[in-house]
Each structure stands twice: as C-alpha cells, then as structure tokens.
PDB file of N, CA and C in Angstrom:
ATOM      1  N   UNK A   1      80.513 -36.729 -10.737  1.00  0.00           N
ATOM      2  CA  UNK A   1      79.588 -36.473  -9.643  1.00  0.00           C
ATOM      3  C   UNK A   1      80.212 -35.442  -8.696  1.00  0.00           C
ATOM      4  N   UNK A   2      79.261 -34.716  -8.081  1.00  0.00           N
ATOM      5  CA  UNK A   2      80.358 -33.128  -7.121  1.00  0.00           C
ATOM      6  C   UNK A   2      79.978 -33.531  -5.881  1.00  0.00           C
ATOM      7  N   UNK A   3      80.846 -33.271  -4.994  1.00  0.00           N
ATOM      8  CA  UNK A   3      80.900 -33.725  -3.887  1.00  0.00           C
ATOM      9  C   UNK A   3      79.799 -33.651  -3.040  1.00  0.00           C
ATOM     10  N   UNK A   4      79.245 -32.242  -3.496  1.00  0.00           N
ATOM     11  CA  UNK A   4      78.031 -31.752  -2.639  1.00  0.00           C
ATOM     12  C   UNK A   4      77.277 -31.409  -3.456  1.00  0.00           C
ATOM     13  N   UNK A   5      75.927 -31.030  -2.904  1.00  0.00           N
ATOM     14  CA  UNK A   5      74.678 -30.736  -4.019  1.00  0.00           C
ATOM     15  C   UNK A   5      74.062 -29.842  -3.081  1.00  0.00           C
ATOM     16  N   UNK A   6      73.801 -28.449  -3.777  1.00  0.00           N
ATOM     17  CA  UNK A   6      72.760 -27.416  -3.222  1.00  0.00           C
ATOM     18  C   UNK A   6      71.780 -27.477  -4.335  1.00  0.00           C
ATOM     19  N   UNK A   7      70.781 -27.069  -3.016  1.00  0.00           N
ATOM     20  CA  UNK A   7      69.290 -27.915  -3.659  1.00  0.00           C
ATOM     21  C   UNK A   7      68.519 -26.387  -4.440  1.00  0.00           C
ATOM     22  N   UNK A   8      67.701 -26.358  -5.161  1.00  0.00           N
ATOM     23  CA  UNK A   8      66.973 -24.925  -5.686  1.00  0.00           C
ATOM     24  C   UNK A   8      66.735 -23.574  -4.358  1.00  0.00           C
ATOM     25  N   UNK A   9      66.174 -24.472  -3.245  1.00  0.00           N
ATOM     26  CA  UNK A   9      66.150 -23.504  -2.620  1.00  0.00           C
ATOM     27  C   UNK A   9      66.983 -22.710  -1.981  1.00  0.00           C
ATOM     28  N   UNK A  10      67.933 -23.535  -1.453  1.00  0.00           N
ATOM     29  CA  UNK A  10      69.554 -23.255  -0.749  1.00  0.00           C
ATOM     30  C   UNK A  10      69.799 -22.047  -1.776  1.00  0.00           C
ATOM     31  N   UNK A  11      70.346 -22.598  -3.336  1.00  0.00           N
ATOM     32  CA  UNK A  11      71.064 -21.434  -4.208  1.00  0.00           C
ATOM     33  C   UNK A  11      70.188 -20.395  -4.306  1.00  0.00           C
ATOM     34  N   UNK A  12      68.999 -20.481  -4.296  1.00  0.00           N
ATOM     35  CA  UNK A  12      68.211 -18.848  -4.337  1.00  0.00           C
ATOM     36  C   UNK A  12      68.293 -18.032  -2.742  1.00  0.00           C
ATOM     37  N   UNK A  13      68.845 -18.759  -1.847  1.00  0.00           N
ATOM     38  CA  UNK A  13      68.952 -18.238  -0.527  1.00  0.00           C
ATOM     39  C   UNK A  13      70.276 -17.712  -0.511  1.00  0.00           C
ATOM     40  N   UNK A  14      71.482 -18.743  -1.278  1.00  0.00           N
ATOM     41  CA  UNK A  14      72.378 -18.232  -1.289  1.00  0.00           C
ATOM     42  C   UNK A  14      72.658 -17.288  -2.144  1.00  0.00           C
ATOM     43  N   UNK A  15      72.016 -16.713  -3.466  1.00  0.00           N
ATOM     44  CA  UNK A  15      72.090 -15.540  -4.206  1.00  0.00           C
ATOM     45  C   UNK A  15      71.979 -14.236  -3.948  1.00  0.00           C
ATOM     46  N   UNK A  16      70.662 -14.643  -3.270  1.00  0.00           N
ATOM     47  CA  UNK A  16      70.138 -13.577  -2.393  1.00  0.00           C
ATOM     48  C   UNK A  16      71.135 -12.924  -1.292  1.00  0.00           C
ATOM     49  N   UNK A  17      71.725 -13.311  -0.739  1.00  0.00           N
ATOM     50  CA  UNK A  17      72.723 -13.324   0.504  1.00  0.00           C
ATOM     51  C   UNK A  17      73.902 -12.426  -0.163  1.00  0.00           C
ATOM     52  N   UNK A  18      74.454 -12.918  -0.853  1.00  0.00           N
ATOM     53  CA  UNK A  18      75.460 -12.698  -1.897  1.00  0.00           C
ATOM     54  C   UNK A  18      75.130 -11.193  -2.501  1.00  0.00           C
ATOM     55  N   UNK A  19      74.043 -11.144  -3.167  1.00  0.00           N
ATOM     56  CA  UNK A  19      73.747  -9.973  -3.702  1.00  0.00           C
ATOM     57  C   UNK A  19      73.747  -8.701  -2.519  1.00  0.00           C
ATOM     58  N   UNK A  20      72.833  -9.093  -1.020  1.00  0.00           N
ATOM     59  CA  UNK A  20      72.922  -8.074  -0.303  1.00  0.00           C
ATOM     60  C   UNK A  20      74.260  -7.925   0.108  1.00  0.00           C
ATOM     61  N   UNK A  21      75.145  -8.715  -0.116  1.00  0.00           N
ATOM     62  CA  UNK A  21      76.516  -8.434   0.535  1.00  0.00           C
ATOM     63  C   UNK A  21      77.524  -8.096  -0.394  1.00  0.00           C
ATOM     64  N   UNK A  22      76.861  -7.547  -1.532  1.00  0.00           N
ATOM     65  CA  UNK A  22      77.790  -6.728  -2.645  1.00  0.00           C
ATOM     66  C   UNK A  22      78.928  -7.596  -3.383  1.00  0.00           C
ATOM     67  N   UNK A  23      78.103  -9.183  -3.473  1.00  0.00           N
ATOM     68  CA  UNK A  23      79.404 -10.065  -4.134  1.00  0.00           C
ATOM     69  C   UNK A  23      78.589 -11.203  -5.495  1.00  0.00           C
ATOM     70  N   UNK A  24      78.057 -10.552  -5.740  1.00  0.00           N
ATOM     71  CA  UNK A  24      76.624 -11.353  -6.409  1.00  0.00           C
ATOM     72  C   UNK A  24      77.510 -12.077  -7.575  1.00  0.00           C
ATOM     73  N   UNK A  25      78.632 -12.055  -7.873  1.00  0.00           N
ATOM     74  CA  UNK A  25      79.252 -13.050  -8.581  1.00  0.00           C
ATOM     75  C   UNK A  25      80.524 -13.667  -7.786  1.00  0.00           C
ATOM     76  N   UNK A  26      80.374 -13.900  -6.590  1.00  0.00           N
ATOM     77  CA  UNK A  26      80.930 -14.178  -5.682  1.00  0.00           C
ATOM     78  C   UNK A  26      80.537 -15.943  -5.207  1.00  0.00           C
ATOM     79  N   UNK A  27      81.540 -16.725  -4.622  1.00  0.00           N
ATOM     80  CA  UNK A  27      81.128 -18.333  -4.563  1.00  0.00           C
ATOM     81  C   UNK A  27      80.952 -18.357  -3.027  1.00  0.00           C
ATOM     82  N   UNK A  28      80.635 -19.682  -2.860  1.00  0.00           N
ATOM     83  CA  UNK A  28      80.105 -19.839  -1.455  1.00  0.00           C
ATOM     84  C   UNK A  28      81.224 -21.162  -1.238  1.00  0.00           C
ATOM     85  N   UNK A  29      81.621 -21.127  -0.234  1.00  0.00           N
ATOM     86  CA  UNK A  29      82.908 -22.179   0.388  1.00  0.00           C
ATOM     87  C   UNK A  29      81.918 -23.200   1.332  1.00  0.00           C
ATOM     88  N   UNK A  30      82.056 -23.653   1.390  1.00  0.00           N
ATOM     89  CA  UNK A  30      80.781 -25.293   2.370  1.00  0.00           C
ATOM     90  C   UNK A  30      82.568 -25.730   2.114  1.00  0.00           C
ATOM     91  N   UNK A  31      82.781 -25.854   3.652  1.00  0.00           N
ATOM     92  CA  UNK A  31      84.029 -26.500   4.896  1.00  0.00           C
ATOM     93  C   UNK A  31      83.834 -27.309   5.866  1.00  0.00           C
ATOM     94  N   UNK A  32      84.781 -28.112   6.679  1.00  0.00           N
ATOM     95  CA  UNK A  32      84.928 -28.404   7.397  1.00  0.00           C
ATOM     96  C   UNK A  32      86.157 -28.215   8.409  1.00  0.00           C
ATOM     97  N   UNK A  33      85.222 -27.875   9.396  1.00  0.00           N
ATOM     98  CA  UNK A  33      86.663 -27.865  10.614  1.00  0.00           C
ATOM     99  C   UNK A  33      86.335 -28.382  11.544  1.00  0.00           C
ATOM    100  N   UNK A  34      87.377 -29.041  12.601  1.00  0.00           N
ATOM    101  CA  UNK A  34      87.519 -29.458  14.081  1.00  0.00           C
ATOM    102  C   UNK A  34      86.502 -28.580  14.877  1.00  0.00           C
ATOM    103  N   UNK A  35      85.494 -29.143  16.121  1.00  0.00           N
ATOM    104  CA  UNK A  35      84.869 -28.211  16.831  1.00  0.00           C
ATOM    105  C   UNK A  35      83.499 -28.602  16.922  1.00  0.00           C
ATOM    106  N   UNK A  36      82.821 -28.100  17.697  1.00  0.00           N
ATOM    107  CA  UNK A  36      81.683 -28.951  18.318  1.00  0.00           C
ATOM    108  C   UNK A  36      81.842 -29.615  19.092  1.00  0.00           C
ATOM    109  N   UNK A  37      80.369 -30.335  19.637  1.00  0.00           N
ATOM    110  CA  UNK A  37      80.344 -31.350  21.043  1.00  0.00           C
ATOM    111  C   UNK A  37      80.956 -32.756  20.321  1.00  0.00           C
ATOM    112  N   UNK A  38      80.643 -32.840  18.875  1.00  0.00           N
ATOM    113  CA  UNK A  38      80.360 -34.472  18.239  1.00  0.00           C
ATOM    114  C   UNK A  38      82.324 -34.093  18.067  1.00  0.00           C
ATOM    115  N   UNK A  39      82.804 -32.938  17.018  1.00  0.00           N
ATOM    116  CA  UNK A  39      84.095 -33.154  16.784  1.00  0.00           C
ATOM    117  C   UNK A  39      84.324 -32.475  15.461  1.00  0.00           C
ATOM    118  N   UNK A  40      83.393 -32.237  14.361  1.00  0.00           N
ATOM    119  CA  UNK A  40      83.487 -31.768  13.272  1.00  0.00           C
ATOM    120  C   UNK A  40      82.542 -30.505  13.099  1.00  0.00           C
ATOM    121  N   UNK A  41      82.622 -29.546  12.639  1.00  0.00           N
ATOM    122  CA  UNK A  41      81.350 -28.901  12.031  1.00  0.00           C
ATOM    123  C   UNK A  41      81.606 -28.477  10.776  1.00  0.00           C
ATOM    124  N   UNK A  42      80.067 -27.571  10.116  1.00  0.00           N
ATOM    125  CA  UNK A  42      80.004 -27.270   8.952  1.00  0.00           C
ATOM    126  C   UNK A  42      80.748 -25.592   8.631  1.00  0.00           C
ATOM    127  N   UNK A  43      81.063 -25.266   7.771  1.00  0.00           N
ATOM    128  CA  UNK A  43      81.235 -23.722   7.981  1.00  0.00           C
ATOM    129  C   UNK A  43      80.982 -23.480   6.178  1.00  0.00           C
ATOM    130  N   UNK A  44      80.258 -22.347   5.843  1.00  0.00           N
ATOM    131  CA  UNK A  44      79.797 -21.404   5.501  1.00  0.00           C
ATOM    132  C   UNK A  44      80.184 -20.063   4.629  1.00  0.00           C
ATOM    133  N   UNK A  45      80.797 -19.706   3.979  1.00  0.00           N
ATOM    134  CA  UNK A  45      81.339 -18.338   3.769  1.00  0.00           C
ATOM    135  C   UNK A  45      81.392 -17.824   2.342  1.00  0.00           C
ATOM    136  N   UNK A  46      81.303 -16.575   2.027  1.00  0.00           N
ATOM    137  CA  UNK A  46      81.246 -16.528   0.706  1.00  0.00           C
ATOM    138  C   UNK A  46      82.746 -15.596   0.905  1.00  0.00           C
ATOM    139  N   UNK A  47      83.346 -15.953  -0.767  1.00  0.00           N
ATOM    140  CA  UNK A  47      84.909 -16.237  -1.239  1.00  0.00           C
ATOM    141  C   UNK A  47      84.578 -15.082  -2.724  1.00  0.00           C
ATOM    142  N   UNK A  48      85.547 -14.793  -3.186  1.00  0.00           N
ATOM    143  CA  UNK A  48      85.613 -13.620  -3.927  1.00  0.00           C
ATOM    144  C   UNK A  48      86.025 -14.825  -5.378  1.00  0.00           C
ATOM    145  N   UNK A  49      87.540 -15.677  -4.698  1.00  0.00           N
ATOM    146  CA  UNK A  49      87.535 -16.425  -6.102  1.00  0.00           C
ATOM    147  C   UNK A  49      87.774 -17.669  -5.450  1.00  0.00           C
ATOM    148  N   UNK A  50      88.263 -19.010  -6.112  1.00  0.00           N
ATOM    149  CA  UNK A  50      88.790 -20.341  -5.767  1.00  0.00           C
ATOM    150  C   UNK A  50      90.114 -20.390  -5.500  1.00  0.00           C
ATOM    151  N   UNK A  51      91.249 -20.922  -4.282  1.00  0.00           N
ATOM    152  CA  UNK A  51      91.896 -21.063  -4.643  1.00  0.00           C
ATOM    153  C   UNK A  51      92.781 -22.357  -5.827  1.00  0.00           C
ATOM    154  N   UNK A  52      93.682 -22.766  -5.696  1.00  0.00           N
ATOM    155  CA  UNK A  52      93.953 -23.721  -6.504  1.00  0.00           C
ATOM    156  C   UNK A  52      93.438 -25.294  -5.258  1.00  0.00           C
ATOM    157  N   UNK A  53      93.301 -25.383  -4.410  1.00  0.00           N
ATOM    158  CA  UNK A  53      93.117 -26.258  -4.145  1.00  0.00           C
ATOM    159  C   UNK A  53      91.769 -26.820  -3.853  1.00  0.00           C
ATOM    160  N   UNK A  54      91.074 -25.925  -4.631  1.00  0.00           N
ATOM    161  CA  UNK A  54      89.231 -26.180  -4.079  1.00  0.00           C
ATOM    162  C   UNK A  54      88.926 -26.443  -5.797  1.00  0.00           C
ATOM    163  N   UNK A  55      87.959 -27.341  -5.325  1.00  0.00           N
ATOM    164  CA  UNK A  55      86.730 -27.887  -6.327  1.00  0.00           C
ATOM    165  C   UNK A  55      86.142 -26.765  -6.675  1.00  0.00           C
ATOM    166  N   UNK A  56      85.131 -26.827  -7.700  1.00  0.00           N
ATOM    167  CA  UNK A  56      84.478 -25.900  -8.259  1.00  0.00           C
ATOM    168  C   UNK A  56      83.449 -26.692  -8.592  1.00  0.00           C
ATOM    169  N   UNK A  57      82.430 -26.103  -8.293  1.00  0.00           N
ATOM    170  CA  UNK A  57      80.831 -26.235  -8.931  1.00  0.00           C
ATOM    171  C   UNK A  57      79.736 -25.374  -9.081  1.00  0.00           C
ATOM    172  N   UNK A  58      78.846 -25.848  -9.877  1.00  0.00           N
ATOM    173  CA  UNK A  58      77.883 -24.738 -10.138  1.00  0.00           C
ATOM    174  C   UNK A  58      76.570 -25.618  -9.838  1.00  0.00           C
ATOM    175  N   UNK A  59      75.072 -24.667  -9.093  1.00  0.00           N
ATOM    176  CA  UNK A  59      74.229 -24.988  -9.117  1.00  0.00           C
ATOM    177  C   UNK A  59      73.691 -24.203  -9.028  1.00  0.00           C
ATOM    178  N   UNK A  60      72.625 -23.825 -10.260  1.00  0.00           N
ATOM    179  CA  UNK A  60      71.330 -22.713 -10.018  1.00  0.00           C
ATOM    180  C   UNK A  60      72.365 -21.816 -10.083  1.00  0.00           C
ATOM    181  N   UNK A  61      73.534 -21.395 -10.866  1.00  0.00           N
ATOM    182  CA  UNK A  61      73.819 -20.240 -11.084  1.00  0.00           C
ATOM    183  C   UNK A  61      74.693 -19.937  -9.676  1.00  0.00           C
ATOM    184  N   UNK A  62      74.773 -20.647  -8.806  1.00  0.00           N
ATOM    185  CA  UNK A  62      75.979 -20.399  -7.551  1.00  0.00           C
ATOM    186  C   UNK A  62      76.919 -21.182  -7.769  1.00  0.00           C
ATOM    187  N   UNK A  63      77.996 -20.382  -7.776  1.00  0.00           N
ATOM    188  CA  UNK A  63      79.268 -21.227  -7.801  1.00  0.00           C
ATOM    189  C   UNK A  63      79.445 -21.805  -6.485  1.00  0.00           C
ATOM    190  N   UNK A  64      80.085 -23.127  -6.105  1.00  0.00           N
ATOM    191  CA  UNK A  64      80.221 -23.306  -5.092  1.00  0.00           C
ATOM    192  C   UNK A  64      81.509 -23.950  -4.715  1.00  0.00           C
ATOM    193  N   UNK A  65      82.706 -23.774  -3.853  1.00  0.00           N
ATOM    194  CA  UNK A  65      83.803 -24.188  -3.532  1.00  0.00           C
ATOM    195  C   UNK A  65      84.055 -25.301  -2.328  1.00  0.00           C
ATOM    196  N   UNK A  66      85.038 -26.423  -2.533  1.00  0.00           N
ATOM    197  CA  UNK A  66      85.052 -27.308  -1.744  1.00  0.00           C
ATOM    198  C   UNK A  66      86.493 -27.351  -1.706  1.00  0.00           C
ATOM    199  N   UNK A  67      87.281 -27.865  -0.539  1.00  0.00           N
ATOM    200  CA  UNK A  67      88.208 -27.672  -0.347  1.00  0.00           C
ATOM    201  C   UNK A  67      88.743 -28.972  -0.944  1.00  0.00           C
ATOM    202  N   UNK A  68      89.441 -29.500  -1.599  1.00  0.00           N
ATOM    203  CA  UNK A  68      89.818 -31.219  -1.628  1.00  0.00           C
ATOM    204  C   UNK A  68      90.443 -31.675  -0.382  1.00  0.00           C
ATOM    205  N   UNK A  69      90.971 -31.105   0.550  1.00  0.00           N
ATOM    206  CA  UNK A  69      90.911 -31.837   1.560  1.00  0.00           C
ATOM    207  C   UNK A  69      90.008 -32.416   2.475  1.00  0.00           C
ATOM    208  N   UNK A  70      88.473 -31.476   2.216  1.00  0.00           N
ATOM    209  CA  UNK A  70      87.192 -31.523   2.976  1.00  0.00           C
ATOM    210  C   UNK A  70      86.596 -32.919   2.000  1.00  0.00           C
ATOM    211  N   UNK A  71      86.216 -32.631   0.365  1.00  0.00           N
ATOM    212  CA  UNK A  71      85.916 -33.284   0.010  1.00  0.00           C
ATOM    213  C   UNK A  71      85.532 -34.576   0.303  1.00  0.00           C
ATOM    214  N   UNK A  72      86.747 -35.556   1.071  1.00  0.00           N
ATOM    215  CA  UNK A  72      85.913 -37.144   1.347  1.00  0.00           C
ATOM    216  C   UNK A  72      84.923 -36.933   2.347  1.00  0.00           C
ATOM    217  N   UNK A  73      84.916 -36.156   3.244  1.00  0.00           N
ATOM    218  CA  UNK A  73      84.230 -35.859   4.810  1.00  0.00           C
ATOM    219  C   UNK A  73      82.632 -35.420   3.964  1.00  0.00           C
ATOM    220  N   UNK A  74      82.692 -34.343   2.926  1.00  0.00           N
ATOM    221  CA  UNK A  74      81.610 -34.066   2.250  1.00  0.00           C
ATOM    222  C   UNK A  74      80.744 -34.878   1.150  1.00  0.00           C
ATOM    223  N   UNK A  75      81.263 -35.966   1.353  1.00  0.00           N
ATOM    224  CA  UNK A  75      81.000 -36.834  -0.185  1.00  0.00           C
ATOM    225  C   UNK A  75      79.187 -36.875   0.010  1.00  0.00           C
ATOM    226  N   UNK A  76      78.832 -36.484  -0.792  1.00  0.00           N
ATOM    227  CA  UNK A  76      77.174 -37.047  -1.069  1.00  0.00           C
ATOM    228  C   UNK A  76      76.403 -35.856   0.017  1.00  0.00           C
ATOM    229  N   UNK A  77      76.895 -34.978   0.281  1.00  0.00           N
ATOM    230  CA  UNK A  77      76.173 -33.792   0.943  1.00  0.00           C
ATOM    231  C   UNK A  77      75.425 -33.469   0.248  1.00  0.00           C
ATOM    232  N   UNK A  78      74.033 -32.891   0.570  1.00  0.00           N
ATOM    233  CA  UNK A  78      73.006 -31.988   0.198  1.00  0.00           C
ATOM    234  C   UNK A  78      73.132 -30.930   0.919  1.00  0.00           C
ATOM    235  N   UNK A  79      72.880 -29.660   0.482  1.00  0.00           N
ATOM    236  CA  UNK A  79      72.763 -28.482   1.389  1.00  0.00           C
ATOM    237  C   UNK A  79      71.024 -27.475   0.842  1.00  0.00           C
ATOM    238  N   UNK A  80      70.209 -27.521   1.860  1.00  0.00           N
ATOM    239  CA  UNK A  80      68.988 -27.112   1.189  1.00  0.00           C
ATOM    240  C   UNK A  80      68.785 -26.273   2.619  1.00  0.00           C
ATOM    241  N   UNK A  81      67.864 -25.450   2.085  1.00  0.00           N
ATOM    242  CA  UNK A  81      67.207 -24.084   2.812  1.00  0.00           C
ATOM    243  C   UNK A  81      66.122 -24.447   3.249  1.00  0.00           C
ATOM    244  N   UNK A  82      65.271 -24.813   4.522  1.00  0.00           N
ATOM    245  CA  UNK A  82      64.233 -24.879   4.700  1.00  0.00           C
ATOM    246  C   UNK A  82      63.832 -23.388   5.444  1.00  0.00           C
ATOM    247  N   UNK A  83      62.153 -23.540   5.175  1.00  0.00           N
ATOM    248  CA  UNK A  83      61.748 -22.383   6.182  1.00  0.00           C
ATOM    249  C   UNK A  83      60.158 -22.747   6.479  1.00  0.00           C
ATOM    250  N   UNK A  84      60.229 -22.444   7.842  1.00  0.00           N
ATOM    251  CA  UNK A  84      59.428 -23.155   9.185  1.00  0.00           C
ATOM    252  C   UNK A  84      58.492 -21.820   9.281  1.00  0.00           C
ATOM    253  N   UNK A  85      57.369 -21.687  10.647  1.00  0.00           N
ATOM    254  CA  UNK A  85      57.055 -20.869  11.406  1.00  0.00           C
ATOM    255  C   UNK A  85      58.208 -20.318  12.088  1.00  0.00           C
ATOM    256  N   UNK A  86      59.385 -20.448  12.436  1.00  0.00           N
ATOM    257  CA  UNK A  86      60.456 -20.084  12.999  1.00  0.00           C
ATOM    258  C   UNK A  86      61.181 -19.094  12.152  1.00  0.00           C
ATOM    259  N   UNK A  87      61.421 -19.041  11.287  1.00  0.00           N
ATOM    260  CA  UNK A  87      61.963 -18.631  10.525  1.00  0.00           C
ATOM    261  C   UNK A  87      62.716 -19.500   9.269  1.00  0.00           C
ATOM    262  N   UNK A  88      63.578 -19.302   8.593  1.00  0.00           N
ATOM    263  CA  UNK A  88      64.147 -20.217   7.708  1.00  0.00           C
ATOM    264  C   UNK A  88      65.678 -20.644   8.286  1.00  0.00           C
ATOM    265  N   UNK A  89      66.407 -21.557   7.398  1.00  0.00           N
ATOM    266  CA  UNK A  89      68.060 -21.692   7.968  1.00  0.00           C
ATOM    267  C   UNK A  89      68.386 -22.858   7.099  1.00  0.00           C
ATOM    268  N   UNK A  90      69.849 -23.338   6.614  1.00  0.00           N
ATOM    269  CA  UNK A  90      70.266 -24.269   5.887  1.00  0.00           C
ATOM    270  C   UNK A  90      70.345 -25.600   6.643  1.00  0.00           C
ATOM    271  N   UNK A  91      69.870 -26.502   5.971  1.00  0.00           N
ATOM    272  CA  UNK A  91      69.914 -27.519   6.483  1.00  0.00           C
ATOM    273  C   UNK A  91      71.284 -28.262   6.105  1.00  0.00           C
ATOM    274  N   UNK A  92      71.709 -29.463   6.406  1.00  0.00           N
ATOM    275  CA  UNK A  92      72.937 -30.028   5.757  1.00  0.00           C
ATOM    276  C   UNK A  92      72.559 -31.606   5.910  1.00  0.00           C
ATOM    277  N   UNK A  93      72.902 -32.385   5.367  1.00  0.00           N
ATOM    278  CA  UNK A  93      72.433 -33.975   5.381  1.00  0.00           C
ATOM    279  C   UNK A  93      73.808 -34.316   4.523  1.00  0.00           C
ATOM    280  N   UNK A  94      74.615 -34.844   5.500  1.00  0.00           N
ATOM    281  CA  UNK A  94      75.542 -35.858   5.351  1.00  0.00           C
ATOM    282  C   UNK A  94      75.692 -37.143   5.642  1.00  0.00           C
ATOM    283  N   UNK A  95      75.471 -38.043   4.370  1.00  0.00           N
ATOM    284  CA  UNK A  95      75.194 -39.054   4.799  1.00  0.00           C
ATOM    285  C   UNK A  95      76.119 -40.033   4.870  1.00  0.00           C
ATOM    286  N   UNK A  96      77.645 -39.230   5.234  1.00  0.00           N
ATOM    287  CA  UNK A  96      78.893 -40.062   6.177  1.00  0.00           C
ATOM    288  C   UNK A  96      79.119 -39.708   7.307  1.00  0.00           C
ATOM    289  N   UNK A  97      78.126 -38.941   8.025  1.00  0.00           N
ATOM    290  CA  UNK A  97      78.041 -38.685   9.816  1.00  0.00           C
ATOM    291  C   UNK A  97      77.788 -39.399  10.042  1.00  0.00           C
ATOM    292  N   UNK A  98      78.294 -40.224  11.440  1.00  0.00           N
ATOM    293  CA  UNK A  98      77.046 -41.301  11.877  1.00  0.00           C
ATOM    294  C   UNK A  98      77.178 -40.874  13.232  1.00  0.00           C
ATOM    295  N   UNK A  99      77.512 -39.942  13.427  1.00  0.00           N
ATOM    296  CA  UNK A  99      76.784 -39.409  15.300  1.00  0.00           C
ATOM    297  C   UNK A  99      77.009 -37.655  14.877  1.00  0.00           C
ATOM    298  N   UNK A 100      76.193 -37.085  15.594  1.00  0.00           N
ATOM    299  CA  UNK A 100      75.759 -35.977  15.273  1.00  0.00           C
ATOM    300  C   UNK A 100      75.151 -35.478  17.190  1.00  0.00           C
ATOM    301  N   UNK A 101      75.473 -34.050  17.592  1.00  0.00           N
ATOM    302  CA  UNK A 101      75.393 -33.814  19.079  1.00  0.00           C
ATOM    303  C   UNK A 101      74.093 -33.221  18.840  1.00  0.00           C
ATOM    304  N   UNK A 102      73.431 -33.321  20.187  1.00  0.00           N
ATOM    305  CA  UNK A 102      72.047 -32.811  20.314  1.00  0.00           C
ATOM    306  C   UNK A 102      71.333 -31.793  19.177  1.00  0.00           C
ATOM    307  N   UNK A 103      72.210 -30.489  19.271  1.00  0.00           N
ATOM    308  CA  UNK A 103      71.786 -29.239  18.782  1.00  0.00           C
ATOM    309  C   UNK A 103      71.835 -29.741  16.850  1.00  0.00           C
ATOM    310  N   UNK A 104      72.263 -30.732  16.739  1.00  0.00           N
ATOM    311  CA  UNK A 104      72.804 -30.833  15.774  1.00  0.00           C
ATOM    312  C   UNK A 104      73.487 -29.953  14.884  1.00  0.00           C
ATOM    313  N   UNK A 105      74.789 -29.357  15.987  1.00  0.00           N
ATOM    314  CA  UNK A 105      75.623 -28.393  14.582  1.00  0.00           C
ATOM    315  C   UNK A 105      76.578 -29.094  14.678  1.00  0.00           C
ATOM    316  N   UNK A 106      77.725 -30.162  15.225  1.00  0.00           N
ATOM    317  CA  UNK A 106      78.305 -30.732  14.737  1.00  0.00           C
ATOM    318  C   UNK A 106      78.102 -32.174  14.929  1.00  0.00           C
ATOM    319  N   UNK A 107      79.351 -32.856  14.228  1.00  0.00           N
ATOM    320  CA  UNK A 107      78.857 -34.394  13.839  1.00  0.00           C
ATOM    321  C   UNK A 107      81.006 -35.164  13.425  1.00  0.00           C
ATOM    322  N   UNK A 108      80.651 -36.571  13.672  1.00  0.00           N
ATOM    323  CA  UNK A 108      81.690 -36.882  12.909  1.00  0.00           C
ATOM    324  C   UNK A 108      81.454 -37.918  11.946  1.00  0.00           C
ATOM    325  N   UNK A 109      82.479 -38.621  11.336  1.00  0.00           N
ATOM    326  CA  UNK A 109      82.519 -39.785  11.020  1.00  0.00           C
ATOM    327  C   UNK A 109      83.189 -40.909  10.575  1.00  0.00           C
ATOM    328  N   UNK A 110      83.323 -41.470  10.343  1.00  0.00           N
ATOM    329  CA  UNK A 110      83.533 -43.135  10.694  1.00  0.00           C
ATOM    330  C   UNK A 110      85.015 -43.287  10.418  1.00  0.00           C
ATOM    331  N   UNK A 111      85.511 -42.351   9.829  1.00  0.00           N
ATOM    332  CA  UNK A 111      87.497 -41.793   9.608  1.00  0.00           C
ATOM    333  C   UNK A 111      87.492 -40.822   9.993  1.00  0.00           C
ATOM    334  N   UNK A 112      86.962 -39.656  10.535  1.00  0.00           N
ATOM    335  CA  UNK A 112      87.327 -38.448  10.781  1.00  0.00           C
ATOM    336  C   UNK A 112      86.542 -38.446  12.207  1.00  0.00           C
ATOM    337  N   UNK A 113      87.091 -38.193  13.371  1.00  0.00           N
ATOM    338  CA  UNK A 113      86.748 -37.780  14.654  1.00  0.00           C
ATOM    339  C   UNK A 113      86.574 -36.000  15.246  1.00  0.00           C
ATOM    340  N   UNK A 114      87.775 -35.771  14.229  1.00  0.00           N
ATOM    341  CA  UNK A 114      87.544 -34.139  14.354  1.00  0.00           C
ATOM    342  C   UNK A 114      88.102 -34.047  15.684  1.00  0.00           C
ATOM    343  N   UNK A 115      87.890 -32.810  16.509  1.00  0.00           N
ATOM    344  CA  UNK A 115      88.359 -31.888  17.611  1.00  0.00           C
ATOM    345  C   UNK A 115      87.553 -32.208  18.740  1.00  0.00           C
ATOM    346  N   UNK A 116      86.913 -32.763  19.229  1.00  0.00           N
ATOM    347  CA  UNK A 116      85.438 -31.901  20.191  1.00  0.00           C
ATOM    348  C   UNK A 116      85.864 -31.000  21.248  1.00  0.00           C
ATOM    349  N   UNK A 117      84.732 -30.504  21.616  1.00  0.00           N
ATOM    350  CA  UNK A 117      84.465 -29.313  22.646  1.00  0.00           C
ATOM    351  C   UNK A 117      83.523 -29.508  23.654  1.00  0.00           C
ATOM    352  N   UNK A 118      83.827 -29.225  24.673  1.00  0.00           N
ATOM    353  CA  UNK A 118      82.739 -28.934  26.031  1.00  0.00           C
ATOM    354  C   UNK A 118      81.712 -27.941  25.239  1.00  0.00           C
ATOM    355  N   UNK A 119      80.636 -28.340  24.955  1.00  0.00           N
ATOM    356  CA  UNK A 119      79.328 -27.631  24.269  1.00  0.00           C
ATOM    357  C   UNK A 119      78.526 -27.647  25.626  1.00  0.00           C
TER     358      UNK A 119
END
C-alpha cells in the first residue's frame, strides 16, 4: 500500500505543470515541514530524480516521491485537484490530522506537533 494516493485529476494537473516547466519526466515530492498556525504543513515540488531516502510511486503516469521520514505523518493521504468558480487548487485529506488552522494550510497530529507560527 503507498503512503499517499494522487487521485486522476491531481496527476493530470500535475503533468500538465511538469510539462510547462520543461520536466515532463520529472517527479513530484508531497513533504512535510514545521510551520503554520496548527504546526505542520504540506509542501509541493517537482524533483529531477529520487534521492535514496524517498519512496517511489507511480500514479497516472506521475512519479511521485515521499520522504520516509514524512511517510508516517502521510500515511493514507489523498492528494486530488479540485476546480470551483474560483479557480482550481490541490486539495490534501489527511486522515492523521486531527486539528487543522482556519485557512486550512496547516495541521498536526496526534505524534507530530510540528513548529507553529503567529499566522
């Protein structure tokens, strides 16, 4: 089972992304670091290769990298793309947060407290 799961729409958002940014066989890193009002947040980035200490997965043709140290904090993540009248944006549903700050960009949980910040 992989730690995290990007959903059809996420990986065609994330291909897309990838391709305009000249890395179209390039992976996407889904992290965690200290920061936010709650203590944890999500971070984002596309990576050229893996190092030795990241997971590897594939969905819909995106490779995707996890750090094994992030891993327990990520267990059972979904990462999916919605898009609104607003525009579109990734959603994240972790379902080992159990407090999460207003804006909802960061969150902790129930072993990990993370950093917080005056938000």
């Amino acid at each position: 089972m992989s730690t995290v799961i990007l959903t059809e729409a996420a990986a065609y958002e994330v291909k897309s992304m990838m391709q305009q940014n000249g890395m179209p066989e390039g992976y996407l890193r889904i992290s965690v670091k200290g920061g936010g009002c709650t203590g944890l947040s999500y971070g984002m980035s596309a990576e050229e290769s893996p190092s030795d200490n990241d997971e590897v997965y594939d969905f819909y043709d995106v490779k995707v990298l996890v750090d094994k140290a992030d891993a327990p904090i990520l267990k059972g993540t979904t990462v999916d793309f919605k898009q609104s009248l607003m525009g579109g944006g990734f959603a994240i549903e972790n379902p080992n947060a159990i407090a999460s700050c207003g804006c909802g960009s960061s969150f902790r949980t129930k072993d990990v407290a993370g950093t917080p910040e005056n938000c």
